[in-house]
N, C-alpha and C. Protein backbone atom coordinates (compact mmCIF):
# COMPACT_ATOMS: atom_id res chain seq x y z
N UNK A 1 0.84 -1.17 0.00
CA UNK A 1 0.00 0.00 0.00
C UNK A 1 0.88 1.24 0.00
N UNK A 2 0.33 2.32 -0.64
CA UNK A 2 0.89 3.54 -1.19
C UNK A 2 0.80 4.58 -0.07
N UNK A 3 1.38 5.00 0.66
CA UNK A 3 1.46 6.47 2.08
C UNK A 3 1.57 7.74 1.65
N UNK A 4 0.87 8.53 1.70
CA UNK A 4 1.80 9.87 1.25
C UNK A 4 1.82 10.82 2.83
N UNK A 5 3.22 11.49 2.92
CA UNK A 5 3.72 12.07 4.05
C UNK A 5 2.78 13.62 3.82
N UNK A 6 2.65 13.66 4.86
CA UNK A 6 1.38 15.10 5.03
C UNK A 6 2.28 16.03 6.37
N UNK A 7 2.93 17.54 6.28
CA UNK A 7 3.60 17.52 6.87
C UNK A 7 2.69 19.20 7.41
N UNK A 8 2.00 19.23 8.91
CA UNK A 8 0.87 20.48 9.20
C UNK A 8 1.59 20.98 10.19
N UNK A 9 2.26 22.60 10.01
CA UNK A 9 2.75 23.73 10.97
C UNK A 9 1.62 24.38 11.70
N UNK A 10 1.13 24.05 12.74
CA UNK A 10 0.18 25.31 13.36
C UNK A 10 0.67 26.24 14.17
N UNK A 11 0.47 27.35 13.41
CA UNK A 11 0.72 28.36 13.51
C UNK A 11 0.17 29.18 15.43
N UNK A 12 0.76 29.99 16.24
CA UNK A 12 0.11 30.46 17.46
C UNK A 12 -0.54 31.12 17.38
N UNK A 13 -1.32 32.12 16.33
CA UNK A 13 -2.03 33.04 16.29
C UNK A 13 -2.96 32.39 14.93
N UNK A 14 -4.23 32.47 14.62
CA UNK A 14 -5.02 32.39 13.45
C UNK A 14 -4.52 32.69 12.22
N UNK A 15 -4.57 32.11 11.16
CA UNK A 15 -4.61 32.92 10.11
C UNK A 15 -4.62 34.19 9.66
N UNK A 16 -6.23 33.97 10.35
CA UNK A 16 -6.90 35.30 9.83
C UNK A 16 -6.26 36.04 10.55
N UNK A 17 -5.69 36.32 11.54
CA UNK A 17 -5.16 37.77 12.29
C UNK A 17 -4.13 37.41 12.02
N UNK A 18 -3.40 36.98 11.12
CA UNK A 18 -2.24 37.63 10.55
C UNK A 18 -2.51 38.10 9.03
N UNK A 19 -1.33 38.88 8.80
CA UNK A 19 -1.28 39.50 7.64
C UNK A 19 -0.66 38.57 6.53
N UNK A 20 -1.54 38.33 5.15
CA UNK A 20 -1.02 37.63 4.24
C UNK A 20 1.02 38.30 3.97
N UNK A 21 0.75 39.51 3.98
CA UNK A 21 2.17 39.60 3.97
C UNK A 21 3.32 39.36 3.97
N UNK A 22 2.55 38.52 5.45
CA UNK A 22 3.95 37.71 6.36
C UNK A 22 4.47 36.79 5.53
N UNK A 23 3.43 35.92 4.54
CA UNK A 23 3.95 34.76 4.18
C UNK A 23 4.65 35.13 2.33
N UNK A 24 4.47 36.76 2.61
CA UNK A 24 5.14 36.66 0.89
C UNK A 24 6.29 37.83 1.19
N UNK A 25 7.26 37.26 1.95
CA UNK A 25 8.79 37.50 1.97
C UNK A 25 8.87 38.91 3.51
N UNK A 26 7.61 39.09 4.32
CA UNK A 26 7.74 39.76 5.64
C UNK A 26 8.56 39.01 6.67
N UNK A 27 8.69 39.46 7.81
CA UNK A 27 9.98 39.07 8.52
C UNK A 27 9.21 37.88 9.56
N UNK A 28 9.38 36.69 8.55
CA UNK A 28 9.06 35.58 9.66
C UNK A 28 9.75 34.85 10.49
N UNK A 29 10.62 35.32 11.26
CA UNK A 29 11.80 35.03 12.33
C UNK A 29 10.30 35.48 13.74
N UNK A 30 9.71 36.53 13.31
CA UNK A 30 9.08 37.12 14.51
C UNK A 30 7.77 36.30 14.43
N UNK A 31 7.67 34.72 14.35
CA UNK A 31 6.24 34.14 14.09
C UNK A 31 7.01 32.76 15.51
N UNK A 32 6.11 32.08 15.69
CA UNK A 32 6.02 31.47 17.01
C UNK A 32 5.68 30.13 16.31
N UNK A 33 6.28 28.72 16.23
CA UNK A 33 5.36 27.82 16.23
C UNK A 33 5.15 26.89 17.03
N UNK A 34 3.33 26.83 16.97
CA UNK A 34 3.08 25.94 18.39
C UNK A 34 3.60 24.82 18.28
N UNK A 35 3.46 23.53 17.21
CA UNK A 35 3.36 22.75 17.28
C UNK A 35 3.72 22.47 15.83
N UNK A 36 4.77 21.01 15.85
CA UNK A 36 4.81 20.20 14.24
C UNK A 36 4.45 19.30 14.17
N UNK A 37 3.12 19.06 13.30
CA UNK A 37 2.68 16.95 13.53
C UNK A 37 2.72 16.88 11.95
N UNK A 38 3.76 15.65 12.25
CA UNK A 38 4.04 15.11 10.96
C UNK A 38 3.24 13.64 10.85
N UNK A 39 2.36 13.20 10.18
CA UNK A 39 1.53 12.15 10.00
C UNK A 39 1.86 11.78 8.67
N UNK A 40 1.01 10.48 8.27
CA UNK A 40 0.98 9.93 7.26
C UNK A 40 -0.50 9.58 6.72
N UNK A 41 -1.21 9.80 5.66
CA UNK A 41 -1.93 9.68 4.94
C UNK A 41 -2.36 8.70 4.06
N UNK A 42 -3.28 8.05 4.18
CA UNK A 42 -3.55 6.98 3.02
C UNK A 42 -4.04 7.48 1.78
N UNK A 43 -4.31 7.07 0.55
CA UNK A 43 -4.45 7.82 -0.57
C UNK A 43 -6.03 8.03 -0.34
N UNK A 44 -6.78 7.09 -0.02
CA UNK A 44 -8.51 7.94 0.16
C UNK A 44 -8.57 8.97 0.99
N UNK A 45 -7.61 9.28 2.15
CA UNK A 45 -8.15 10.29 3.04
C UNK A 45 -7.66 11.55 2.46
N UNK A 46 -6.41 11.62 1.18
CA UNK A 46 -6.17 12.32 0.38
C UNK A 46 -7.19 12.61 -0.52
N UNK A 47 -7.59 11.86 -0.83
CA UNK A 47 -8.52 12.27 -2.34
C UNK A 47 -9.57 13.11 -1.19
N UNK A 48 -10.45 13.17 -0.06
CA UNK A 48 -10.98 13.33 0.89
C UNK A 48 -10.89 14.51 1.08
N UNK A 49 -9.27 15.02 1.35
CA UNK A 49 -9.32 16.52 1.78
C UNK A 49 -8.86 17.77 0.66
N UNK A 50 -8.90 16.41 -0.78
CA UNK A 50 -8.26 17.44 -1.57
C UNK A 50 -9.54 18.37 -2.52
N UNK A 51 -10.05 19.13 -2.54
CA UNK A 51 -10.92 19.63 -3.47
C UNK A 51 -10.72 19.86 -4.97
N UNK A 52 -9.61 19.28 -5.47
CA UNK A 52 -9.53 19.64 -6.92
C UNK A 52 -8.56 18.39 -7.41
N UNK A 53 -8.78 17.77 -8.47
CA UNK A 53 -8.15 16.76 -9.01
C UNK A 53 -7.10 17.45 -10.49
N UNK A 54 -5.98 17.58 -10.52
CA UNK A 54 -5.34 18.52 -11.19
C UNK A 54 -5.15 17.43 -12.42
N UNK A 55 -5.44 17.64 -13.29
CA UNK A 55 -4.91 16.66 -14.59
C UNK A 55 -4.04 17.66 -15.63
N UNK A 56 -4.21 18.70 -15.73
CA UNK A 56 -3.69 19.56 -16.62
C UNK A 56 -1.93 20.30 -16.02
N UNK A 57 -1.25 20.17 -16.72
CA UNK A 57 -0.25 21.06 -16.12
C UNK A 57 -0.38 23.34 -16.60
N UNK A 58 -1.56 23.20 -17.52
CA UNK A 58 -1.57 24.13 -18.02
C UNK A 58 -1.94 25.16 -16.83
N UNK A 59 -1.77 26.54 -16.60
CA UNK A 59 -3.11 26.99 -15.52
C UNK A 59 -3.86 27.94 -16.67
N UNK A 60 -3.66 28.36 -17.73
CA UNK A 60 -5.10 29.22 -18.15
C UNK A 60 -5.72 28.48 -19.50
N UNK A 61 -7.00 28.85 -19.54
CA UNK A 61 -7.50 28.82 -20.87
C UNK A 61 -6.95 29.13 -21.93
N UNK A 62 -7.50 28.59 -23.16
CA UNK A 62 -6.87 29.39 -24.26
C UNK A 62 -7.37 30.97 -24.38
N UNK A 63 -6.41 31.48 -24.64
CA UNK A 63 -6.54 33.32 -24.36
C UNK A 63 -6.06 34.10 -23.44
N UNK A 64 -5.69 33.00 -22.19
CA UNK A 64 -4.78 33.45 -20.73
C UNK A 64 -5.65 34.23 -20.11
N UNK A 65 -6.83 34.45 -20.26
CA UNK A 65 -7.48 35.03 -18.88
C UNK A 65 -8.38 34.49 -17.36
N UNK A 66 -8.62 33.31 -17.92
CA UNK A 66 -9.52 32.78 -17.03
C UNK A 66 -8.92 31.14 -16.15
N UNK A 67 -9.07 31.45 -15.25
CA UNK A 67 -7.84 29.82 -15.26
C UNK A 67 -8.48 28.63 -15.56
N UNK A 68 -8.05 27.62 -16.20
CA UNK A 68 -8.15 26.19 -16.55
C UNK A 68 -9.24 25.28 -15.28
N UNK A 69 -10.20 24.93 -15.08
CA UNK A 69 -10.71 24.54 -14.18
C UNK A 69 -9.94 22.58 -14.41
N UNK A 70 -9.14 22.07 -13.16
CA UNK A 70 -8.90 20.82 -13.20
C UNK A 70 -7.12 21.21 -13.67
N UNK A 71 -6.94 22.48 -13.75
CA UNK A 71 -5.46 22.86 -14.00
C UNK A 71 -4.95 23.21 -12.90
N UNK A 72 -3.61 23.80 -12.97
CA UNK A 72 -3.01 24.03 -11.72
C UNK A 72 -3.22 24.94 -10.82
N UNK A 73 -3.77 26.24 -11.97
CA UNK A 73 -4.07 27.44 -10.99
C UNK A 73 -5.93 27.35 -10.88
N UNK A 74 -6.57 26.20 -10.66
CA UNK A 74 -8.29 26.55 -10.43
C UNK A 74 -8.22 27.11 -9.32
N UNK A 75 -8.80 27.62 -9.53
CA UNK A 75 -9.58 28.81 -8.48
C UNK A 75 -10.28 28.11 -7.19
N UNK A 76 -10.74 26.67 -7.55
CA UNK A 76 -11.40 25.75 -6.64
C UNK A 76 -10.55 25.71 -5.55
N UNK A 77 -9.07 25.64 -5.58
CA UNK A 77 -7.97 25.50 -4.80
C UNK A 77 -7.19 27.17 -4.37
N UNK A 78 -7.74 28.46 -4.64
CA UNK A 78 -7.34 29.41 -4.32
C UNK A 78 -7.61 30.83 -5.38
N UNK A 79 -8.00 31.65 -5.36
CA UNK A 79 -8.23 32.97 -6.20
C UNK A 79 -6.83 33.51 -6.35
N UNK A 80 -6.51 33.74 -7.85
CA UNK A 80 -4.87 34.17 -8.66
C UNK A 80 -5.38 35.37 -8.67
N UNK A 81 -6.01 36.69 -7.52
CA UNK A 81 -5.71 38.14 -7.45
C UNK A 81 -6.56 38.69 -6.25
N UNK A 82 -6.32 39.39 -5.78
CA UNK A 82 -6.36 39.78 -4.47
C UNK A 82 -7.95 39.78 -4.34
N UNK A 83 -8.86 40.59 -5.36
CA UNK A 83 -9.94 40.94 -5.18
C UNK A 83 -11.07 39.93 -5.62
N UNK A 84 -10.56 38.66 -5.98
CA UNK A 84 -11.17 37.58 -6.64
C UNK A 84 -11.46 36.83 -5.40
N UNK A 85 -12.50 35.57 -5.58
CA UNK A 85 -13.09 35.05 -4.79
C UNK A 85 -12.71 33.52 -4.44
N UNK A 86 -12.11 32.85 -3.78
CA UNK A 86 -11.81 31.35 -3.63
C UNK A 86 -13.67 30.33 -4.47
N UNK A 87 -13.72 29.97 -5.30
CA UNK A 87 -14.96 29.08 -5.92
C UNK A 87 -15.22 27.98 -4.91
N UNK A 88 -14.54 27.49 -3.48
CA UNK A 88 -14.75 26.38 -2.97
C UNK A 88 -15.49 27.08 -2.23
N UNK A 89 -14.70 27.86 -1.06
CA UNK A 89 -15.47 28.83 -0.14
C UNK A 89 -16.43 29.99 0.15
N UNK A 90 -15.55 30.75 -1.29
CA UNK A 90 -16.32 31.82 -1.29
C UNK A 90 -15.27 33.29 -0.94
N UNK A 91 -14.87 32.92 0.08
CA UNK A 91 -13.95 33.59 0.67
C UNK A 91 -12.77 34.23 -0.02
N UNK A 92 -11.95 35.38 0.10
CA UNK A 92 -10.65 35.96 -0.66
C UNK A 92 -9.52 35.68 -0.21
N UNK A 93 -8.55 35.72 -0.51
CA UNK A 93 -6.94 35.35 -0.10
C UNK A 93 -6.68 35.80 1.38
N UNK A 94 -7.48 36.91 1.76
CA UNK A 94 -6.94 37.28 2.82
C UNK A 94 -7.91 36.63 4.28
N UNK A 95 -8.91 35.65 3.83
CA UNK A 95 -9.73 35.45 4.84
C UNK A 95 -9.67 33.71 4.93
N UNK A 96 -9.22 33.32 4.04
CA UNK A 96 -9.01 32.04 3.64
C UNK A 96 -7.08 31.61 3.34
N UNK A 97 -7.12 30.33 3.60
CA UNK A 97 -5.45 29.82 3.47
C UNK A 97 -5.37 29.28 2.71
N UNK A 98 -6.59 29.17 1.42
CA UNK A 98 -6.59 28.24 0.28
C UNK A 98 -6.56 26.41 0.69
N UNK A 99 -7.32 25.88 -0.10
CA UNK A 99 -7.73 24.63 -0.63
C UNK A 99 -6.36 23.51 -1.46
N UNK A 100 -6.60 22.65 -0.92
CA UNK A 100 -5.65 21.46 -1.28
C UNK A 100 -6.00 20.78 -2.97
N UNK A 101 -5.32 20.55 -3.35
CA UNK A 101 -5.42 19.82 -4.72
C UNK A 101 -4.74 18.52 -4.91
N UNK A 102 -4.97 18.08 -5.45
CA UNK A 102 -3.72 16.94 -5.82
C UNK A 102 -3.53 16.23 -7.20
N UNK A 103 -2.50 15.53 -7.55
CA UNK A 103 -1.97 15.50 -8.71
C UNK A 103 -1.87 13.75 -8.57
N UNK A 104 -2.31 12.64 -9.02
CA UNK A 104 -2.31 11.34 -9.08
C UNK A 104 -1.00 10.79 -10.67
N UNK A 105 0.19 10.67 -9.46
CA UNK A 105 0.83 10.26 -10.73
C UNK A 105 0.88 8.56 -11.27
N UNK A 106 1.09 8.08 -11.91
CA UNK A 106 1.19 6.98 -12.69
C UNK A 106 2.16 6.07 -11.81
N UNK A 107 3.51 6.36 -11.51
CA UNK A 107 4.80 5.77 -10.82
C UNK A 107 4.70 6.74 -9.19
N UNK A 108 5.14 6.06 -8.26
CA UNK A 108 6.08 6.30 -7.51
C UNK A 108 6.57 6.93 -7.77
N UNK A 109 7.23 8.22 -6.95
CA UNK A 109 8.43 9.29 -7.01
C UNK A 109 9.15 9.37 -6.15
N UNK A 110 10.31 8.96 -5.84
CA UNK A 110 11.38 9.21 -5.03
C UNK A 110 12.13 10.39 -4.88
N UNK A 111 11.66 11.54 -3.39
CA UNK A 111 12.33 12.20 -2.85
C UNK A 111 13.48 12.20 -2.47
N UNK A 112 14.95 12.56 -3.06
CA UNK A 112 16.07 12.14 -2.50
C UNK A 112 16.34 13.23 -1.62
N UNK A 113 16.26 14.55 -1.46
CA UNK A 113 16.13 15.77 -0.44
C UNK A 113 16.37 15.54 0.80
């Protein structure tokens, strides 16, 4: 049977009361973490928490404006601009931590890292 490693930082303060900022190059030396649980996953409880099944490597439509639904950048899994809306939740980038996806490959992949 097939495992995939699932690796969850919780954070000491919410999400939401922090500033997306932090996580796009602000000074995260000054962030706290409570706790690291590293678990393991079976592939149904994956398919389970993932909301989007990615088959495409493309992310837009033809024409580049709208993203590829079942591609990399769907929207199902997160809104590509600030004022746009997450399609799973509802919710915008700054109120939401975005949605999981996943990618079902053919082989095994060996992490040598």
């Amino acid at each position: 049977m097939r495992y995939d490693l699932i690796l969850l930082l919780l954070l000491t303060a919410p999400v939401s009361e922090m500033a997306k900022e932090e996580f796009r190059g602000g000074d995260t030396t000054s962030m706290k973490v409570h706790r690291i649980r590293v678990g393991v996953l079976i592939p149904e409880n994956v398919k389970k928490l993932s909301h989007v099944l990615c088959v495409s490597e493309k992310g837009y439509e033809p024409g580049g404006s709208v993203a590829l639904r079942h591609g990399v950048l769907d929207t199902r899994m997160g809104a590509n601009s600030a004022p746009a809306r997450f399609d799973t939740c509802g919710l915008d980038w700054n109120e939401c931590t975005s949605h999981f996806g996943r990618l079902e490959l053919e082989l095994p992949v060996l992490h040598t890292g």
